[in-house]
N, C-alpha and C. Protein backbone atom coordinates (compact mmCIF):
# COMPACT_ATOMS: atom_id res chain seq x y z
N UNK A 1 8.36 7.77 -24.43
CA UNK A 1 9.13 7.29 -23.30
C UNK A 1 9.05 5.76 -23.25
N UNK A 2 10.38 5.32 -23.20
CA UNK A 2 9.94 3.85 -22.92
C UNK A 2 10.03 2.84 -22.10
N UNK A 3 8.97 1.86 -21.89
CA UNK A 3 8.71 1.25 -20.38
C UNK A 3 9.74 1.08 -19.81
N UNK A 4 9.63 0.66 -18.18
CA UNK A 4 11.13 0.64 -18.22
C UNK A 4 10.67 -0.91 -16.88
N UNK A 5 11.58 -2.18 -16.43
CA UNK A 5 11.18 -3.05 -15.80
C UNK A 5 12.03 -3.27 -14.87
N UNK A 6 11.72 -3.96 -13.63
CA UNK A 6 11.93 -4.45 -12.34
C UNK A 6 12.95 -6.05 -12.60
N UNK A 7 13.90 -5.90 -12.05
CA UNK A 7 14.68 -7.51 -12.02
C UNK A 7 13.72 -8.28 -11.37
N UNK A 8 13.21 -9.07 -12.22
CA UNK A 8 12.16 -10.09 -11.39
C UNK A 8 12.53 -11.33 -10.96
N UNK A 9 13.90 -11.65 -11.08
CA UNK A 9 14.48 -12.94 -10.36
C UNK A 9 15.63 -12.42 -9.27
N UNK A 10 15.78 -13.22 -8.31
CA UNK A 10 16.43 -13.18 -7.28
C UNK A 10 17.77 -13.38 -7.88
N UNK A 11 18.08 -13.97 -8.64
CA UNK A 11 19.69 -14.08 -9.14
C UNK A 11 19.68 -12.87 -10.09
N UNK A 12 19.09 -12.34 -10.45
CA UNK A 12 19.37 -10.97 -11.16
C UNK A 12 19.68 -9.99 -10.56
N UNK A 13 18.88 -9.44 -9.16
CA UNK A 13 19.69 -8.81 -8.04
C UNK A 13 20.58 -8.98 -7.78
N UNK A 14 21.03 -10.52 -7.38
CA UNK A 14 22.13 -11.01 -6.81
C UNK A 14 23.44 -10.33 -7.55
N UNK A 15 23.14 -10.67 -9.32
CA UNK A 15 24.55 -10.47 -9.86
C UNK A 15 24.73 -8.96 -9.92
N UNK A 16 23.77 -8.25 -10.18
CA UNK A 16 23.96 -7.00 -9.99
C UNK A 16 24.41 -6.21 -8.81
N UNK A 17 24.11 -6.61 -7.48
CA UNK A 17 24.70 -6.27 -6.40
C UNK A 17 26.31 -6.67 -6.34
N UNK A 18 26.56 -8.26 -7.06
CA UNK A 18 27.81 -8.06 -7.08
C UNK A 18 28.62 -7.69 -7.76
N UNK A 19 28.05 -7.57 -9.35
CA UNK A 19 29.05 -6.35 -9.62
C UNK A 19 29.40 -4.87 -9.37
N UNK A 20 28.43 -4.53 -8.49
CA UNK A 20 28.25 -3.23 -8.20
C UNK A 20 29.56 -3.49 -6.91
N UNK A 21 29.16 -4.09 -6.01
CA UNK A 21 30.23 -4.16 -4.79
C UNK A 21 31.52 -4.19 -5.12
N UNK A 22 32.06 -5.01 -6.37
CA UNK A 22 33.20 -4.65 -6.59
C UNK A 22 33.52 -3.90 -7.33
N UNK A 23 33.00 -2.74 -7.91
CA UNK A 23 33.41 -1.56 -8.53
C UNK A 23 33.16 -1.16 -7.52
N UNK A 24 32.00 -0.43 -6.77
CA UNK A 24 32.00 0.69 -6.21
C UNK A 24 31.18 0.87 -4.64
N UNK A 25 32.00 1.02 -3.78
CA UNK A 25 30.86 1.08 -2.65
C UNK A 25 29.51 2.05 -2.13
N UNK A 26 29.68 2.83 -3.54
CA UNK A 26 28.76 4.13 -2.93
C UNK A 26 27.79 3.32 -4.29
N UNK A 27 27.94 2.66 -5.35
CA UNK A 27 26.91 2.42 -6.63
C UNK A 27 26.28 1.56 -5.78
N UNK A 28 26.86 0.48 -4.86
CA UNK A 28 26.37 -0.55 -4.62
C UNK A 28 25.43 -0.25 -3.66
N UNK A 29 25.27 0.89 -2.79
CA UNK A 29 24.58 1.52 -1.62
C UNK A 29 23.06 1.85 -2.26
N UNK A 30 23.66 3.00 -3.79
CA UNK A 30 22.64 3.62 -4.24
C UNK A 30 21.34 2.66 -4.71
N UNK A 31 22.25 1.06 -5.62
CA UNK A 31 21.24 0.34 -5.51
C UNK A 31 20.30 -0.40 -4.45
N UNK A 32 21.59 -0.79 -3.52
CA UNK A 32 20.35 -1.03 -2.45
C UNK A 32 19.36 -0.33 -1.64
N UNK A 33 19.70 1.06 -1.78
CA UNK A 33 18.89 1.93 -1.31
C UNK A 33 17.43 1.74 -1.85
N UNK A 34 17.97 1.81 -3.56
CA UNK A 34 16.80 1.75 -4.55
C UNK A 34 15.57 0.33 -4.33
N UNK A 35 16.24 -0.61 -4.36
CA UNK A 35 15.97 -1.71 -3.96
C UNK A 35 14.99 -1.77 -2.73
N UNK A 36 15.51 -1.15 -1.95
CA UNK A 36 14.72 -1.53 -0.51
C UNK A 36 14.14 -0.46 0.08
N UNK A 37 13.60 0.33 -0.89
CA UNK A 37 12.85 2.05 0.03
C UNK A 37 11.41 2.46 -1.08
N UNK A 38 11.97 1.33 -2.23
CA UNK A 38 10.67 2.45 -3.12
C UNK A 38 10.77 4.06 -3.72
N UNK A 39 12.03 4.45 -3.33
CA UNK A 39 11.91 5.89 -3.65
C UNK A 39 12.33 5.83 -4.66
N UNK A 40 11.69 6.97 -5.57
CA UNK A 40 12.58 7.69 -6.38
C UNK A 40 13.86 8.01 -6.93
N UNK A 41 14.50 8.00 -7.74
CA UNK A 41 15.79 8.45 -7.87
C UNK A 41 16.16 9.80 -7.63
N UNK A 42 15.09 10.31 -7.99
CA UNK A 42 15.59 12.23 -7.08
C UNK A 42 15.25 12.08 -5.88
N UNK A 43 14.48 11.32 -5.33
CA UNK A 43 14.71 11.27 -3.78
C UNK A 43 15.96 10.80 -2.78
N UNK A 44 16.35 9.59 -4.25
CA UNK A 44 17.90 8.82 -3.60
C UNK A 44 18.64 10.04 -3.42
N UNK A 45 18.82 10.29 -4.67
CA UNK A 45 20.45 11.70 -4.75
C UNK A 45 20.53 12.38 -3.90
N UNK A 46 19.18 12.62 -2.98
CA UNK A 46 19.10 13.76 -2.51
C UNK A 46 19.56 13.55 -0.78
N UNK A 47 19.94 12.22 -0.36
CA UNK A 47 19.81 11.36 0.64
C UNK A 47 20.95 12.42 0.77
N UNK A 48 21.44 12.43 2.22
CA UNK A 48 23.08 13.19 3.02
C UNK A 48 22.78 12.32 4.02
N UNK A 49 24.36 11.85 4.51
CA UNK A 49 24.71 10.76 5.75
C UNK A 49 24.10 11.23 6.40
N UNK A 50 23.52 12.17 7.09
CA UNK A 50 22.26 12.20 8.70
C UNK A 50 21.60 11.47 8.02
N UNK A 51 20.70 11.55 6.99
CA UNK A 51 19.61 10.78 6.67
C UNK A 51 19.90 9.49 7.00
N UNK A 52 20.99 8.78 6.83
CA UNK A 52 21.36 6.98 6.79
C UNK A 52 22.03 6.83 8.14
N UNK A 53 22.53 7.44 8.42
CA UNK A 53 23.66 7.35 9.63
C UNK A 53 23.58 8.22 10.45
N UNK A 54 23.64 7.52 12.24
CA UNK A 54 23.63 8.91 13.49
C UNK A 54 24.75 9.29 13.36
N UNK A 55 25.62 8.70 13.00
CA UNK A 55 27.14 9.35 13.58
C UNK A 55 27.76 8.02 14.12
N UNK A 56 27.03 7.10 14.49
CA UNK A 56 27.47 5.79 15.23
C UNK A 56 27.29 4.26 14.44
N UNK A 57 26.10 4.65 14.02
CA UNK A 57 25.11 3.34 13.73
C UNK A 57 24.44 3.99 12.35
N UNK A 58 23.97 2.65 10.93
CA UNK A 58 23.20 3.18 10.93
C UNK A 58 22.02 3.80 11.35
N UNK A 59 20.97 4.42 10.24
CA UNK A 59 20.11 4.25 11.12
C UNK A 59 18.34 3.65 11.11
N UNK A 60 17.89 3.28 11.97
CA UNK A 60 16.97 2.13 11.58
C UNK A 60 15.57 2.40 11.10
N UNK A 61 15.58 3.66 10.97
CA UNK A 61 14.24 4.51 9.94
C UNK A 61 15.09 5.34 9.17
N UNK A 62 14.46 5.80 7.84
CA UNK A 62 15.19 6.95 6.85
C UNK A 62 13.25 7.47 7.03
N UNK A 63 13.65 8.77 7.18
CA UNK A 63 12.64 9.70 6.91
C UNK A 63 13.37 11.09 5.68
N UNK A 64 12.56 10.82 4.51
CA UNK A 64 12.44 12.02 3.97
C UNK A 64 11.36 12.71 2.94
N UNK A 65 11.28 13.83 2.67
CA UNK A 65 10.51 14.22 1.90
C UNK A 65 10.34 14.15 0.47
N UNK A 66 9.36 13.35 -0.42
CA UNK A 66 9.18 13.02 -1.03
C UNK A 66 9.01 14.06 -2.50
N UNK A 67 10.39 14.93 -3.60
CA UNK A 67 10.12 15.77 -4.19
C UNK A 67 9.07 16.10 -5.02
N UNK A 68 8.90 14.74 -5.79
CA UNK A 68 7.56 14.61 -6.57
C UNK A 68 6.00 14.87 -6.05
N UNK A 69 5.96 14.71 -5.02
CA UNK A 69 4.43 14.35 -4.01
C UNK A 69 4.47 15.85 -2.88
N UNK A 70 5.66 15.79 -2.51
CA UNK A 70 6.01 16.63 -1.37
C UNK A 70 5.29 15.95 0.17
N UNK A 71 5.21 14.53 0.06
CA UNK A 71 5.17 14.12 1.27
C UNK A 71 6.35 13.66 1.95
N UNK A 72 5.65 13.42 3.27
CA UNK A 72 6.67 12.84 3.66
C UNK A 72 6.87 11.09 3.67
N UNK A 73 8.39 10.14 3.78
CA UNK A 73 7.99 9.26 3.44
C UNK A 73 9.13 8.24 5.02
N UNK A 74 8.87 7.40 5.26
CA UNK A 74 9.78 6.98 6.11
C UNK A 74 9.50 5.36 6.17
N UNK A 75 10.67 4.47 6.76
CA UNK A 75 10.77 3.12 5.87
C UNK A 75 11.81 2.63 6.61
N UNK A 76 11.71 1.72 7.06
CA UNK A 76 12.46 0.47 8.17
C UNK A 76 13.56 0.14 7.35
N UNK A 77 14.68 0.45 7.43
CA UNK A 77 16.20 -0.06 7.05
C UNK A 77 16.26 -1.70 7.09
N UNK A 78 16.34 -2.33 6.18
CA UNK A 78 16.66 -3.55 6.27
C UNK A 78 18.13 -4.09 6.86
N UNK A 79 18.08 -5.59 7.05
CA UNK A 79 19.61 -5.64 7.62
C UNK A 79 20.60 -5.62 6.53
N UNK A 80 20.36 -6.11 5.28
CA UNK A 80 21.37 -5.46 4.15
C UNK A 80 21.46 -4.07 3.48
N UNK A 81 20.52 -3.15 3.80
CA UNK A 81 20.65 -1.99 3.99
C UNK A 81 21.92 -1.24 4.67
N UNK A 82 21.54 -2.10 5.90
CA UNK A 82 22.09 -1.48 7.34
C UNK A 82 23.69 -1.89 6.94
N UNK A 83 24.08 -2.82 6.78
CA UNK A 83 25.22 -3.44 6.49
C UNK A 83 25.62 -2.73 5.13
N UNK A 84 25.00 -2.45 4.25
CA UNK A 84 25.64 -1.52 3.35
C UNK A 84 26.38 -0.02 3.11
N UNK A 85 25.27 0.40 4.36
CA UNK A 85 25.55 2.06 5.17
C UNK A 85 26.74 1.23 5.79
N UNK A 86 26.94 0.80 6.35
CA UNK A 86 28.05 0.28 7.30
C UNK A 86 29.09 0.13 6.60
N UNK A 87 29.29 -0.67 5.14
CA UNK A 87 30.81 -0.69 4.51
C UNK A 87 30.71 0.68 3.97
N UNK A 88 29.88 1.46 3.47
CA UNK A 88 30.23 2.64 2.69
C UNK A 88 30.86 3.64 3.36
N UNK A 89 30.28 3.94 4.82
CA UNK A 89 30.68 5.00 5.94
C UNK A 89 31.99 4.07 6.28
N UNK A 90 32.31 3.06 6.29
CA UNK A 90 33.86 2.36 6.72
C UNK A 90 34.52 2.91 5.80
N UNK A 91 34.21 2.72 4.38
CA UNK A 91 35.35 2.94 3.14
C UNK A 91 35.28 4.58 3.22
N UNK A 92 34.83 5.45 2.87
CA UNK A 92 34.43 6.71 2.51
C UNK A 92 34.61 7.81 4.09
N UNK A 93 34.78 7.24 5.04
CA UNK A 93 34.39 8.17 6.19
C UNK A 93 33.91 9.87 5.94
N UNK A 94 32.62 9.53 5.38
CA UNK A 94 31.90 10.95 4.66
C UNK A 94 31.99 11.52 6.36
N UNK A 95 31.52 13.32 5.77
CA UNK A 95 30.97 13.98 7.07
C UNK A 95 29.42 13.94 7.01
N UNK A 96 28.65 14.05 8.13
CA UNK A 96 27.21 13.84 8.12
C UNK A 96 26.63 15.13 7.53
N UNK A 97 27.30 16.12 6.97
CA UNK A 97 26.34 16.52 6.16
C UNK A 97 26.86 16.82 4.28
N UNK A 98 27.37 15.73 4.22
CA UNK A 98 27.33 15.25 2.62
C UNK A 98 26.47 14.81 2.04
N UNK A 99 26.22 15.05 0.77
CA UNK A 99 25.23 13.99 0.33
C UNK A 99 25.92 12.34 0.44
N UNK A 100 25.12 11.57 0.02
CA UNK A 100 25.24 9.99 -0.10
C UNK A 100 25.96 9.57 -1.05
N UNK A 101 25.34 10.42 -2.16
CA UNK A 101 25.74 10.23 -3.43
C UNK A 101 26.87 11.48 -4.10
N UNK A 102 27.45 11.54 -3.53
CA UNK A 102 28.22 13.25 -4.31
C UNK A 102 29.15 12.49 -5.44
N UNK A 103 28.69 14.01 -5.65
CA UNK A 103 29.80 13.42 -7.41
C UNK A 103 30.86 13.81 -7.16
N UNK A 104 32.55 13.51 -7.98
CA UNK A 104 33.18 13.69 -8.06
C UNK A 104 33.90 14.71 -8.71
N UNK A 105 32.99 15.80 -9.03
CA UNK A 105 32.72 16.72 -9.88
C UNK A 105 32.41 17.76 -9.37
N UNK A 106 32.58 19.20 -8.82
CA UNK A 106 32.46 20.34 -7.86
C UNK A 106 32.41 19.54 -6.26
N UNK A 107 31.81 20.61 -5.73
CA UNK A 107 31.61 20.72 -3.79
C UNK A 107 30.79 20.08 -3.66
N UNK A 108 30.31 19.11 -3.05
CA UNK A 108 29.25 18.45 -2.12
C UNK A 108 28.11 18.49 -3.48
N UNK A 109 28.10 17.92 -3.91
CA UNK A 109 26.57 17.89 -5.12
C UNK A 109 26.72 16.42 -5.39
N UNK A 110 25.29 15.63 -5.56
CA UNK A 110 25.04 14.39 -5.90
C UNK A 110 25.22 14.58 -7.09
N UNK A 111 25.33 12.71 -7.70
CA UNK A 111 25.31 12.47 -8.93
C UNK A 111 24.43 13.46 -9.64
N UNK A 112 24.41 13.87 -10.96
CA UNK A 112 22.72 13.64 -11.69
C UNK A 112 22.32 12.40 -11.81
N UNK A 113 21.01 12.10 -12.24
CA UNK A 113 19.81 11.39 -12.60
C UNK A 113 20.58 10.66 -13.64
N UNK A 114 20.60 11.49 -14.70
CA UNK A 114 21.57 10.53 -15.64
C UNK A 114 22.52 9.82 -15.23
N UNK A 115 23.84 10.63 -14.65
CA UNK A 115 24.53 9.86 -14.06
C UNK A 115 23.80 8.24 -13.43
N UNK A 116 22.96 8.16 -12.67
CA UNK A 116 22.46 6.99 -11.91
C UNK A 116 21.68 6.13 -12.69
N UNK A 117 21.77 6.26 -13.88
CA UNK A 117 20.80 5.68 -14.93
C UNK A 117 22.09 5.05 -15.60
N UNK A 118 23.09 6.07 -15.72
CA UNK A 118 24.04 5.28 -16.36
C UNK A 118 25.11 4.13 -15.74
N UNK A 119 25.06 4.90 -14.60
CA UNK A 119 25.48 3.44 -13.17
C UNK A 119 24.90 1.93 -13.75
N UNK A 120 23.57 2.37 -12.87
CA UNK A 120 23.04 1.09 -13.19
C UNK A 120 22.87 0.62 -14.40
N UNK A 121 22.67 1.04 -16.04
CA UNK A 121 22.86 0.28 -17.19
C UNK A 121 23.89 -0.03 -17.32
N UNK A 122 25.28 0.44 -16.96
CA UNK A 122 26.32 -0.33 -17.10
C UNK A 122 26.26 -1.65 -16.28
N UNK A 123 25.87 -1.34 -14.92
CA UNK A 123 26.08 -2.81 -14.40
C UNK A 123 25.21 -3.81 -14.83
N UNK A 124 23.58 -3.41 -15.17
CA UNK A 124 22.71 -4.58 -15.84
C UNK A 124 23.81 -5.11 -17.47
N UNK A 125 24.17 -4.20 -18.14
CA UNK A 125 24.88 -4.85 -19.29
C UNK A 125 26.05 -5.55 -18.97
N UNK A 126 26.61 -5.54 -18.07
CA UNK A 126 28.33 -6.17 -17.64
C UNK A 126 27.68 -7.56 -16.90
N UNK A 127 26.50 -7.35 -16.49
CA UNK A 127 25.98 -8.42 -15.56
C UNK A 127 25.18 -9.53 -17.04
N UNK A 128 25.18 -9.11 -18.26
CA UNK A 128 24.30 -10.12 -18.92
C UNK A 128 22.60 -9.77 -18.92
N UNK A 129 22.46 -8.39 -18.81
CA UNK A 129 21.23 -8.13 -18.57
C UNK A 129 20.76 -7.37 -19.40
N UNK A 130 21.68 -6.78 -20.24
CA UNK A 130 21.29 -4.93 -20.97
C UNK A 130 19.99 -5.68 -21.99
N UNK A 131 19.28 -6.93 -22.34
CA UNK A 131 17.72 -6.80 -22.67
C UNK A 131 16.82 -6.09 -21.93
N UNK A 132 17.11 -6.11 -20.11
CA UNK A 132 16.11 -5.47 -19.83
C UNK A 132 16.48 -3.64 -19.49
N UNK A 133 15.04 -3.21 -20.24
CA UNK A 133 15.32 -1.90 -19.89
C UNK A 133 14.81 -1.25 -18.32
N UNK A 134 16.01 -0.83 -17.50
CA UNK A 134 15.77 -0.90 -16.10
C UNK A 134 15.35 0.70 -15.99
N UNK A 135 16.18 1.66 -16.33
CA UNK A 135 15.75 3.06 -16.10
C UNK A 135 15.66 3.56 -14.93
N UNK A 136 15.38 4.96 -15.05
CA UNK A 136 15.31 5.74 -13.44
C UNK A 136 14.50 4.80 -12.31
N UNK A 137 13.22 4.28 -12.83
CA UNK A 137 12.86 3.49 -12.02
C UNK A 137 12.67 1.70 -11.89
N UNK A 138 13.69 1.32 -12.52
CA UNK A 138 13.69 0.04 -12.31
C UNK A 138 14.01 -0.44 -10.69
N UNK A 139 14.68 0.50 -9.81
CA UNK A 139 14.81 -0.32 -8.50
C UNK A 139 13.95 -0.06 -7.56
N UNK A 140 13.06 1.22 -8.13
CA UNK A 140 12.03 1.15 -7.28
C UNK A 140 10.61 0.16 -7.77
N UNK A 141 10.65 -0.17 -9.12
CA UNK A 141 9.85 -1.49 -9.57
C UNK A 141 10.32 -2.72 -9.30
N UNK A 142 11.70 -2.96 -8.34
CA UNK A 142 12.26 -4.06 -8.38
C UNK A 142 11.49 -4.48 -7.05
N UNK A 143 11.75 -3.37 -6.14
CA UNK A 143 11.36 -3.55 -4.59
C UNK A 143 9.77 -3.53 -4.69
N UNK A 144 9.00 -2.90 -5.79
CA UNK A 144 7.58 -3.28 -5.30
C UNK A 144 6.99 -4.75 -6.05
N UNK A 145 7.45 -5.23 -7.42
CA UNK A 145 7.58 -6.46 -7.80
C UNK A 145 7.69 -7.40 -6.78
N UNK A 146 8.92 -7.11 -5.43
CA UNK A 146 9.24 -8.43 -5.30
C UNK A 146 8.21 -8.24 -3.50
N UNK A 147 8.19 -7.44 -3.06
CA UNK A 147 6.62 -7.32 -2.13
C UNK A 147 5.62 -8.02 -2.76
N UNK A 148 5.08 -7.75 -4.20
CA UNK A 148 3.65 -8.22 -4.40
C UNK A 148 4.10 -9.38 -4.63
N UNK A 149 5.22 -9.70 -5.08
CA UNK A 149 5.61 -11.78 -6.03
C UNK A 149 5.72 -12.36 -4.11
N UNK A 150 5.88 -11.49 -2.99
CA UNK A 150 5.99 -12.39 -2.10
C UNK A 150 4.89 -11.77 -1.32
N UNK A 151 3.32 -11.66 -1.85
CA UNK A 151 1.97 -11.48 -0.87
C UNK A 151 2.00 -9.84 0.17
N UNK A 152 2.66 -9.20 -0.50
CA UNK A 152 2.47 -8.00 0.54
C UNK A 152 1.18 -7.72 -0.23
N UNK A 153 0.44 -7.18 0.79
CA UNK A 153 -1.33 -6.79 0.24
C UNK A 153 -1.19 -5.61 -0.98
N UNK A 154 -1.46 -5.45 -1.57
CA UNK A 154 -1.68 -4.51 -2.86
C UNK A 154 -2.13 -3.26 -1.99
N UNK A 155 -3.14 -3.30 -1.59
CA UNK A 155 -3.23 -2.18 -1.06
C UNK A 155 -2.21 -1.64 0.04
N UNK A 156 -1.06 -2.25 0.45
CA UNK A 156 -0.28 -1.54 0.87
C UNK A 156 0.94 -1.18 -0.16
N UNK A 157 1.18 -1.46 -1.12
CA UNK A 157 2.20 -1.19 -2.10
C UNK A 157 1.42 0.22 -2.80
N UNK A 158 -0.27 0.34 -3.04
CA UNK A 158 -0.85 1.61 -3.45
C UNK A 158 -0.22 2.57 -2.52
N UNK A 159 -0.21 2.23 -1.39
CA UNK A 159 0.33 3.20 -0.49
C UNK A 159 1.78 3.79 -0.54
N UNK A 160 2.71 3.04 -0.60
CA UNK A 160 4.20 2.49 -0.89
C UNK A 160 4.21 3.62 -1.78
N UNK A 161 4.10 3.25 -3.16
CA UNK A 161 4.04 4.02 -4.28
C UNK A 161 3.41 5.44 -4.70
N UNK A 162 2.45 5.99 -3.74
CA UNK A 162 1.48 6.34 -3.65
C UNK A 162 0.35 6.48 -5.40
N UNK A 163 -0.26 4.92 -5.45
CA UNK A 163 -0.56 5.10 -6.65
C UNK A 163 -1.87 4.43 -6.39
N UNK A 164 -3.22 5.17 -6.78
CA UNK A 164 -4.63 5.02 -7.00
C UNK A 164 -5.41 3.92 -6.93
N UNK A 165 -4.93 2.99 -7.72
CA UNK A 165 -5.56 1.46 -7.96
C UNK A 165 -4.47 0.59 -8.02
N UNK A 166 -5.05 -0.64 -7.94
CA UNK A 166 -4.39 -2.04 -7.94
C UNK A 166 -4.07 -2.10 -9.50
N UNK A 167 -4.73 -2.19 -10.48
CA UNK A 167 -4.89 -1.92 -11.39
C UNK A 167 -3.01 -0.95 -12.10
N UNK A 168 -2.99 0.20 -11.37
CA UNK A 168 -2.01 0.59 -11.57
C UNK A 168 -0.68 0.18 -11.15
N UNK A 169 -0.56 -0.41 -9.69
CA UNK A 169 0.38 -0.84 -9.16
C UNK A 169 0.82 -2.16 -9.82
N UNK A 170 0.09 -3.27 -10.67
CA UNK A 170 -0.05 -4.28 -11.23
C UNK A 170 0.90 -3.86 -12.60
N UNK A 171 0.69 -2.99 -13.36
CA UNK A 171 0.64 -2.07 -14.80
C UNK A 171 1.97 -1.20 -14.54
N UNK A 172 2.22 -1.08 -12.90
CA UNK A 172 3.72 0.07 -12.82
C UNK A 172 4.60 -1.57 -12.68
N UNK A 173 4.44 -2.28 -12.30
CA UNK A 173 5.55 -3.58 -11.93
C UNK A 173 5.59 -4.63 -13.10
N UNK A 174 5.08 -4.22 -14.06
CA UNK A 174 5.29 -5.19 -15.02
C UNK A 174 4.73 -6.60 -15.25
N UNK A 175 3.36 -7.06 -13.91
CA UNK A 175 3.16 -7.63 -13.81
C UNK A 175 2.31 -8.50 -15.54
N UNK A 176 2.29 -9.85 -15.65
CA UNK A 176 2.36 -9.83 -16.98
C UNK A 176 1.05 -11.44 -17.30
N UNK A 177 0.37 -12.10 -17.86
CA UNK A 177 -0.27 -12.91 -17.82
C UNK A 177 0.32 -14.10 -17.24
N UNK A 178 1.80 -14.73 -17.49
CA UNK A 178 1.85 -15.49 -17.18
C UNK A 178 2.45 -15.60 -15.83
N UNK A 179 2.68 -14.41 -15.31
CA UNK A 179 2.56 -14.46 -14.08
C UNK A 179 1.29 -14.68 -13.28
N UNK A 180 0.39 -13.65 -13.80
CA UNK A 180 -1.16 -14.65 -13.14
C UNK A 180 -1.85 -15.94 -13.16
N UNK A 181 -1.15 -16.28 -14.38
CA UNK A 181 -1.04 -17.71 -14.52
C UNK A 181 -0.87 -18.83 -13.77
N UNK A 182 0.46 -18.05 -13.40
CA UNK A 182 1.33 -19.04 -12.27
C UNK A 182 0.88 -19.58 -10.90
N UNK A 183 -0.54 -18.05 -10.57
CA UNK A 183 -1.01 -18.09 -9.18
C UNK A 183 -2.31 -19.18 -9.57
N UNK A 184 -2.82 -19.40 -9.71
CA UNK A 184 -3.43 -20.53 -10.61
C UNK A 184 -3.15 -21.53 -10.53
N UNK A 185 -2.68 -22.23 -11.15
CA UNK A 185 -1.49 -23.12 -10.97
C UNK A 185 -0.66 -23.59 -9.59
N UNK A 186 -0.37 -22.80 -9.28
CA UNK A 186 0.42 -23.34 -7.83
C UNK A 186 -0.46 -23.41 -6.59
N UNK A 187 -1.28 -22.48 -6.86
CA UNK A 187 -2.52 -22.70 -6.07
C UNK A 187 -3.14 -24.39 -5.59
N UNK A 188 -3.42 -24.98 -6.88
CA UNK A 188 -3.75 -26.14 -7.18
C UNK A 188 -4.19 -26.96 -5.86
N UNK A 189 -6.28 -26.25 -5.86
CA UNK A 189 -6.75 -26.59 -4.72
C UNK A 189 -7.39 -28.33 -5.10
C-alpha cells in the first residue's frame, strides 16, 4: 500500500478548492468536509442532509458514528463549511434524507470510495499536483497536518484521530525532519 500525504501549503488547498468549485458543488463540499472533520472517507459517503442541514440552516455540530471504531464522533462546523452546505443545498435542493454524496448511478446511494479517490486525483492533477499522492486519506491528513503546523496540542489530534501516540500522529501526517527543523529555527531564543 502506498503512503499517501496531506496538502501541506495553504495555496495547495486553495487551488484545489477552486477547481473543485467550478466543476462541482457537491466535490467541492466532499472536500471540505474532508478537510475540516478528520473523518474518514466511509464516514464522508455516508453523511445524508439531516446530518449537515436542519432543514433551515446549516448545521453547527455534525454528529456521527464512526464505521471503522464504531464510535461516536461530533465536530464544530466551520464558517467555510457552513457556507459550503449553504451553496450545495442552494444548487441541489436535496431532500433531508439523501445522502450528501449520491451518485448518479441507481436510488439514493453515495459515491464509492473509489469514486472519491478518483474526484480528488483528478483535481490534485488538473491543479499541478498529481506528485503528491493524496488517497482515501489525504484530507483527513490535510486537516490534522494543518492543526499540528498551527500548535493544536498533539494530544488532542491523538484524540481527533483516535490514534495511541504522538509518535503516530507525527508518522500519520507526514511530518518530516525538516519540518522539525524549522521549529528550531524560528524559535530563535
Amino acid at each position: 500500500m502506498n503512503m499517501t500525504y496531506p496538502l501541506k501549503e495553504q495555496k495547495q488547498i486553495d487551488l484545489v478548492k477552486m477547481y473543485l468549485k467550478s466543476k462541482s458543488v457537491r466535490n467541492y463540499l466532499m472536500f471540505t468536509v474532508g478537510i475540516s472533520s478528520a473523518l474518514r472517507i466511509s464516514d464522508i459517503l455516508q453523511l445524508r442532509v439531516s446530518s449537515i442541514y436542519d432543514g433551515q440552516k446549516p448545521k453547527e455540530y455534525i454528529d456521527v458514528k464512526e464505521k471503522k471504531t464504531g464510535k461516536r464522533k461530533r465536530f464544530a462546523t466551520s464558517p467555510n463549511l457552513q457556507k459550503a452546505i449553504k451553496d450545495f443545498v442552494k444548487f441541489y435542493k436535496p431532500e433531508q434524507d439523501e445522502y450528501v454524496f449520491v451518485s448518479r448511478k441507481g436510488d439514493n446511494k453515495p459515491i464509492t470510495r473509489q469514486r472519491a479517490v478518483q474526484i480528488l486525483t483528478e483535481a490534485l492533477d488538473m491543479c499541478g499536483l498529481a506528485h503528491i499522492n493524496f488517497g482515501s486519506h489525504g484530507m483527513r491528513k490535510t486537516f490534522a497536518y494543518h492543526c499540528w503546523k498551527n500548535g493544536t496540542d498533539i494530544t488532542f489530534l491523538m484524540r481527533i484521530l483516535n490514534h495511541s501516540s504522538p509518535k503516530e500522529v507525527l508518522h500519520y501526517i507526514s511530518v518530516e525532519q525538516e519540518e522539525l527543523d524549522d521549529i528550531y529555527v524560528n524559535l530563535n531564543l
